[in-house]
N, C-alpha and C. Protein backbone atom coordinates (compact mmCIF):
# COMPACT_ATOMS: atom_id res chain seq x y z
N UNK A 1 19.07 3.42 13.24
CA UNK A 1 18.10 2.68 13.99
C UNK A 1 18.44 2.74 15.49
N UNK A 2 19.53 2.53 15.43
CA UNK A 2 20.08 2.93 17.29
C UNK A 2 19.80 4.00 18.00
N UNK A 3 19.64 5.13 17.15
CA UNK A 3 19.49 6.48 17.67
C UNK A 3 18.09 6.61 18.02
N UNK A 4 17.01 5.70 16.86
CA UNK A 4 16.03 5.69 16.99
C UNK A 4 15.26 4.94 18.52
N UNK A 5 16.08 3.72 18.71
CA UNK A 5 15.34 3.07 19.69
C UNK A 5 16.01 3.80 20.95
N UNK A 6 17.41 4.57 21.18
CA UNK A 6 17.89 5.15 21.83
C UNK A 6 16.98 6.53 22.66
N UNK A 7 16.14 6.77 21.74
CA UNK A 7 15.76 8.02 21.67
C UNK A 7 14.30 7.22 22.22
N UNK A 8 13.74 6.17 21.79
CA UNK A 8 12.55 5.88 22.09
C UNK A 8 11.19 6.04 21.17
N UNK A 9 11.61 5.94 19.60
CA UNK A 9 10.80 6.71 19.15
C UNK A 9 9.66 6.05 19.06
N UNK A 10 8.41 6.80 17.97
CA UNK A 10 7.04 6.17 17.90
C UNK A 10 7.04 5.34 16.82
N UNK A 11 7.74 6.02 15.51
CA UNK A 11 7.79 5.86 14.39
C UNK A 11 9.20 5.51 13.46
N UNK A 12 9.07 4.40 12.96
CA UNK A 12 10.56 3.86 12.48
C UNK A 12 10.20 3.78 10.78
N UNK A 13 11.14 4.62 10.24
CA UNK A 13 10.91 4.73 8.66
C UNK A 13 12.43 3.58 8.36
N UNK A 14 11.85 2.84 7.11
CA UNK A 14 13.32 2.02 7.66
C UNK A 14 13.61 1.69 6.02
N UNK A 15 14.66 2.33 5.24
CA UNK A 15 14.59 1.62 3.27
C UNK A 15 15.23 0.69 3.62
N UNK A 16 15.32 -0.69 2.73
CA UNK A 16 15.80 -2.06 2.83
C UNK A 16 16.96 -1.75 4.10
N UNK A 17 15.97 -2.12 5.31
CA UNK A 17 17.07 -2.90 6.05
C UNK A 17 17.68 -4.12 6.02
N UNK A 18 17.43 -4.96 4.81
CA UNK A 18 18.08 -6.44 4.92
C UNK A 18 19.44 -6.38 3.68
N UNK A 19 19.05 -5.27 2.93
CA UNK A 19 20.03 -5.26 1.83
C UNK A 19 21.61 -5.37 2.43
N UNK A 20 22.44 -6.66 2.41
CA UNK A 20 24.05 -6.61 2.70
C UNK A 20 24.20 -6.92 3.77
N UNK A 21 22.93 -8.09 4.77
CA UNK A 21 23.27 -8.66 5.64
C UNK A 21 23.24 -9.84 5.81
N UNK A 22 23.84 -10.59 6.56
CA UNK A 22 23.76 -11.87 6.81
C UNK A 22 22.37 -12.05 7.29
N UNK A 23 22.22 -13.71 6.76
CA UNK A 23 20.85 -14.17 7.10
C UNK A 23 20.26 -14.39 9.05
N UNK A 24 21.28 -14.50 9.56
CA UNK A 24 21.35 -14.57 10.97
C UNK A 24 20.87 -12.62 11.35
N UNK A 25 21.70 -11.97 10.39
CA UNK A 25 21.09 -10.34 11.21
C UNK A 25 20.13 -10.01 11.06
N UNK A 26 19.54 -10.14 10.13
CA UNK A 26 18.11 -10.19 9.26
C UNK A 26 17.46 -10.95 10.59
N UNK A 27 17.51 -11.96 11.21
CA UNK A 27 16.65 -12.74 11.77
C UNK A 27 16.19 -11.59 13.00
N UNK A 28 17.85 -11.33 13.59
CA UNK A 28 17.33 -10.74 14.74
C UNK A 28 16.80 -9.22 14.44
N UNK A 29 17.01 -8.40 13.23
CA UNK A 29 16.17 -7.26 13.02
C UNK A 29 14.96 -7.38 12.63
N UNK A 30 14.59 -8.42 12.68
CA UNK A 30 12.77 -8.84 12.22
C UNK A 30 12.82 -9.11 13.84
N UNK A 31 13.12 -9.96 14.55
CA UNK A 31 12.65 -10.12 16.10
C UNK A 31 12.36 -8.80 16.50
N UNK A 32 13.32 -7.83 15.99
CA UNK A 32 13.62 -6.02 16.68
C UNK A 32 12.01 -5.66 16.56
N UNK A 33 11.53 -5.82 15.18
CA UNK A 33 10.99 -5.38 14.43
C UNK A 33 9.43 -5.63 15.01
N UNK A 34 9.46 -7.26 15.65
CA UNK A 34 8.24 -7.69 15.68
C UNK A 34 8.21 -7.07 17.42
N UNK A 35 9.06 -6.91 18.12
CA UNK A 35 9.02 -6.61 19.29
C UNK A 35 7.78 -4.82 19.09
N UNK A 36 8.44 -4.06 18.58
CA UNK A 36 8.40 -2.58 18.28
C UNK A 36 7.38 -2.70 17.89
N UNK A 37 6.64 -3.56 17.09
CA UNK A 37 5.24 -3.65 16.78
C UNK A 37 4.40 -4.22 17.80
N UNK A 38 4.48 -4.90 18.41
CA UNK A 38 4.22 -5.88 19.46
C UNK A 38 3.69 -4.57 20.64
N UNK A 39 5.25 -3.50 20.91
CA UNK A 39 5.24 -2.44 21.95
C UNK A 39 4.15 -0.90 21.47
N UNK A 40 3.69 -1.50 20.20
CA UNK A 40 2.84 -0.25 19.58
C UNK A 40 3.17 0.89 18.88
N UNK A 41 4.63 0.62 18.71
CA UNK A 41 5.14 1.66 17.42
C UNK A 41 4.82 1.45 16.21
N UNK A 42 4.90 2.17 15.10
CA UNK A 42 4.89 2.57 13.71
C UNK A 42 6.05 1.94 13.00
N UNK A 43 5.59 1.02 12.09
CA UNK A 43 6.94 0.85 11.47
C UNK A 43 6.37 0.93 10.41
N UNK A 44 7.49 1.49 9.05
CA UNK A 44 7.48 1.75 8.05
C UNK A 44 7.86 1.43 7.17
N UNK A 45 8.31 0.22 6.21
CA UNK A 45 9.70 -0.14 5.81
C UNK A 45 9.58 -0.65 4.15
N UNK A 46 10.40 -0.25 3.39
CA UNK A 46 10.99 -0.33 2.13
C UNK A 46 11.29 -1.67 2.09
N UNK A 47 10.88 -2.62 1.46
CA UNK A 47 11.04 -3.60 1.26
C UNK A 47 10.87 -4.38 -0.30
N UNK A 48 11.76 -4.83 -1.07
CA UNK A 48 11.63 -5.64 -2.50
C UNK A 48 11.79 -7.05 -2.33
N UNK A 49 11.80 -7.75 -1.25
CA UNK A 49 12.08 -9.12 -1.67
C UNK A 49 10.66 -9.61 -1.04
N UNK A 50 9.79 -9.87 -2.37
CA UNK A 50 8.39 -10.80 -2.82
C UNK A 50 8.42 -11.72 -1.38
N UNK A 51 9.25 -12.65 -1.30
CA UNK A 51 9.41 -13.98 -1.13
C UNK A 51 9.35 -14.03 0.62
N UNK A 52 9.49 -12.66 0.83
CA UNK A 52 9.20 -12.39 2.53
C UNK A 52 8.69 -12.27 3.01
N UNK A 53 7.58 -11.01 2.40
CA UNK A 53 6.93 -10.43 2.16
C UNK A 53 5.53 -10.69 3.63
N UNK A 54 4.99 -12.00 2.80
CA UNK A 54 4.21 -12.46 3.79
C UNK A 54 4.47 -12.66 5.18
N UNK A 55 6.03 -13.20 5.11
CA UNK A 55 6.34 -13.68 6.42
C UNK A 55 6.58 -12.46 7.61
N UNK A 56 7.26 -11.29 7.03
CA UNK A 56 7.66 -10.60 7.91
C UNK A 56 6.65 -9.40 7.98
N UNK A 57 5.77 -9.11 7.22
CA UNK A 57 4.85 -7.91 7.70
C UNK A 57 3.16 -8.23 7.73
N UNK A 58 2.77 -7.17 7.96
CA UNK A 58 1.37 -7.73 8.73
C UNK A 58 0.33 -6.91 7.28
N UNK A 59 0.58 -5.69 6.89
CA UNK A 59 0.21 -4.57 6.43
C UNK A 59 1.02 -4.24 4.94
N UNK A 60 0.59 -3.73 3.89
CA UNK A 60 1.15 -3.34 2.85
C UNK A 60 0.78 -2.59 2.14
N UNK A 61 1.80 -1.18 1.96
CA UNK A 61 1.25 -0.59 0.33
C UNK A 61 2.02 -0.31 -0.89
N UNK A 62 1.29 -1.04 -1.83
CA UNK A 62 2.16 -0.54 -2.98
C UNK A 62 1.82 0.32 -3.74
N UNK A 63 2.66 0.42 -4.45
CA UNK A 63 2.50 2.36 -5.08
C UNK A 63 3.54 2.04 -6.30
N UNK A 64 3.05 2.57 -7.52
CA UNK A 64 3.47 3.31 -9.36
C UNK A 64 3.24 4.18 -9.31
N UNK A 65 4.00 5.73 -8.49
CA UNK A 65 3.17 6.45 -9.18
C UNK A 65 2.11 7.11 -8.14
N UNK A 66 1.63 6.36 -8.19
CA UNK A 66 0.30 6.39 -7.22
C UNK A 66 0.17 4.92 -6.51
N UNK A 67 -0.77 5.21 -5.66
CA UNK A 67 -1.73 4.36 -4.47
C UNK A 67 -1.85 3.30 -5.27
N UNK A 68 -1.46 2.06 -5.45
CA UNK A 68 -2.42 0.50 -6.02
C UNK A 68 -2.90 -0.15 -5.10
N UNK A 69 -2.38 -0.42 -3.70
CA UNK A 69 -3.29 -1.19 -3.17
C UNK A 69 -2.69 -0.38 -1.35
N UNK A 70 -3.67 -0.95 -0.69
CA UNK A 70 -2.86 -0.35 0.85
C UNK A 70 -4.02 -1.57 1.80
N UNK A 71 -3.31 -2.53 2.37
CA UNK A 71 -4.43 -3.06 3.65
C UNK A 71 -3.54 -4.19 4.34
N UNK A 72 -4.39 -5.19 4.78
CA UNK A 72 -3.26 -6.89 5.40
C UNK A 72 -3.37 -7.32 4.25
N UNK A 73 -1.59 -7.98 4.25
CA UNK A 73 -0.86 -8.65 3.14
C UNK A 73 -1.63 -9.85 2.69
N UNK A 74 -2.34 -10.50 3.50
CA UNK A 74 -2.95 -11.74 3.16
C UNK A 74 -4.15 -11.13 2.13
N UNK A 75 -4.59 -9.79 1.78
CA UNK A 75 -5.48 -9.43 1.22
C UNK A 75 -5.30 -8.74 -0.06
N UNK A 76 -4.42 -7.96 0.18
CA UNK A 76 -3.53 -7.32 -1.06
C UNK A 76 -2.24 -7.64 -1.47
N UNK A 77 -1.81 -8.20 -0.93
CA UNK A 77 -0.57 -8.98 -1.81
C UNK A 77 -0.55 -10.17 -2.83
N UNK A 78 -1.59 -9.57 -3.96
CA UNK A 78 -2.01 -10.65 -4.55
C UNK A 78 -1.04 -10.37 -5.73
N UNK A 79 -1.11 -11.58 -6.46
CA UNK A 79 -0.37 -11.01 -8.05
C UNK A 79 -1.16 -10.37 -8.66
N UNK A 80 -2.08 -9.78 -8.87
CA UNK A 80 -2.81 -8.79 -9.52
C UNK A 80 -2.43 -7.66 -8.84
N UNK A 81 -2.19 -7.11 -8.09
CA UNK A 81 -1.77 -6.03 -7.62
C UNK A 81 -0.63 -5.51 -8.05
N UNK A 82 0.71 -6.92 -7.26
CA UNK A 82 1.77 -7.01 -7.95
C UNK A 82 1.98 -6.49 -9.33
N UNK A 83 1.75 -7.30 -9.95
CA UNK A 83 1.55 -6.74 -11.63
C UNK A 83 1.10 -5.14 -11.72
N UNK A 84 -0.01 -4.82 -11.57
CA UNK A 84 -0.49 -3.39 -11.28
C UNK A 84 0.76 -2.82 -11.08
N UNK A 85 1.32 -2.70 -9.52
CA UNK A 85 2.64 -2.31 -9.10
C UNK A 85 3.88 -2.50 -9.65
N UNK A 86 3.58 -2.99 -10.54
CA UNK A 86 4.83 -3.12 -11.38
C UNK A 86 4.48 -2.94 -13.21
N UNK A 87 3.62 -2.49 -13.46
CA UNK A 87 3.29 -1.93 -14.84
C UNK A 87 2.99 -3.01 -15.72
N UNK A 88 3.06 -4.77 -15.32
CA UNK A 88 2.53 -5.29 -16.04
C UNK A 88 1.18 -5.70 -16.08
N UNK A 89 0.39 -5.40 -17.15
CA UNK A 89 -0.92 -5.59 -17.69
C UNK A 89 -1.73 -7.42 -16.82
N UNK A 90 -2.22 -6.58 -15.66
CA UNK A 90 -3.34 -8.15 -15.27
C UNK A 90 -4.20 -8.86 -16.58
């Protein structure tokens, strides 16, 4: 990620950046995060914890396989999707 903002990029592909950090680093890589969005970059990010979900992103897609849902979280992050995205029967 250093190299990335070092470099200036457009686009930040990012798999669980919270996995094995303290809750304080997490805070300030979501500030990073909301800044870079804020400045009009691309962010991209791998994320499994449900329970955040809402709080920290704006946008979501989930995918089995294939495409199940892609738009704002307040719209598709429903448990029907969920389920979908995860092979259990709505």
């Amino acid at each position: 990620m250093a190299r990335a903002l070092a470099q200036d990029a457009e686009i930040f592909l990012l798999d669980e950046p919270f996995v094995g950090i303290d809750a304080t680093s997490e805070a300030l890589i979501i500030s990073l995060l909301k800044k870079l969005r804020d400045d009009g970059k691309t962010l991209l990010v791998v994320h499994h914890d449900f329970q955040k979900v809402a709080d920290y992103f704006d946008e979501i897609i989930l995918l089995n396989k294939q495409l199940i849902t892609i738009g704002p979280v307040e719209e598709h992050f429903t448990d029907e999707m969920i389920k979908k995205a995860y092979t259990i029967k709505a």
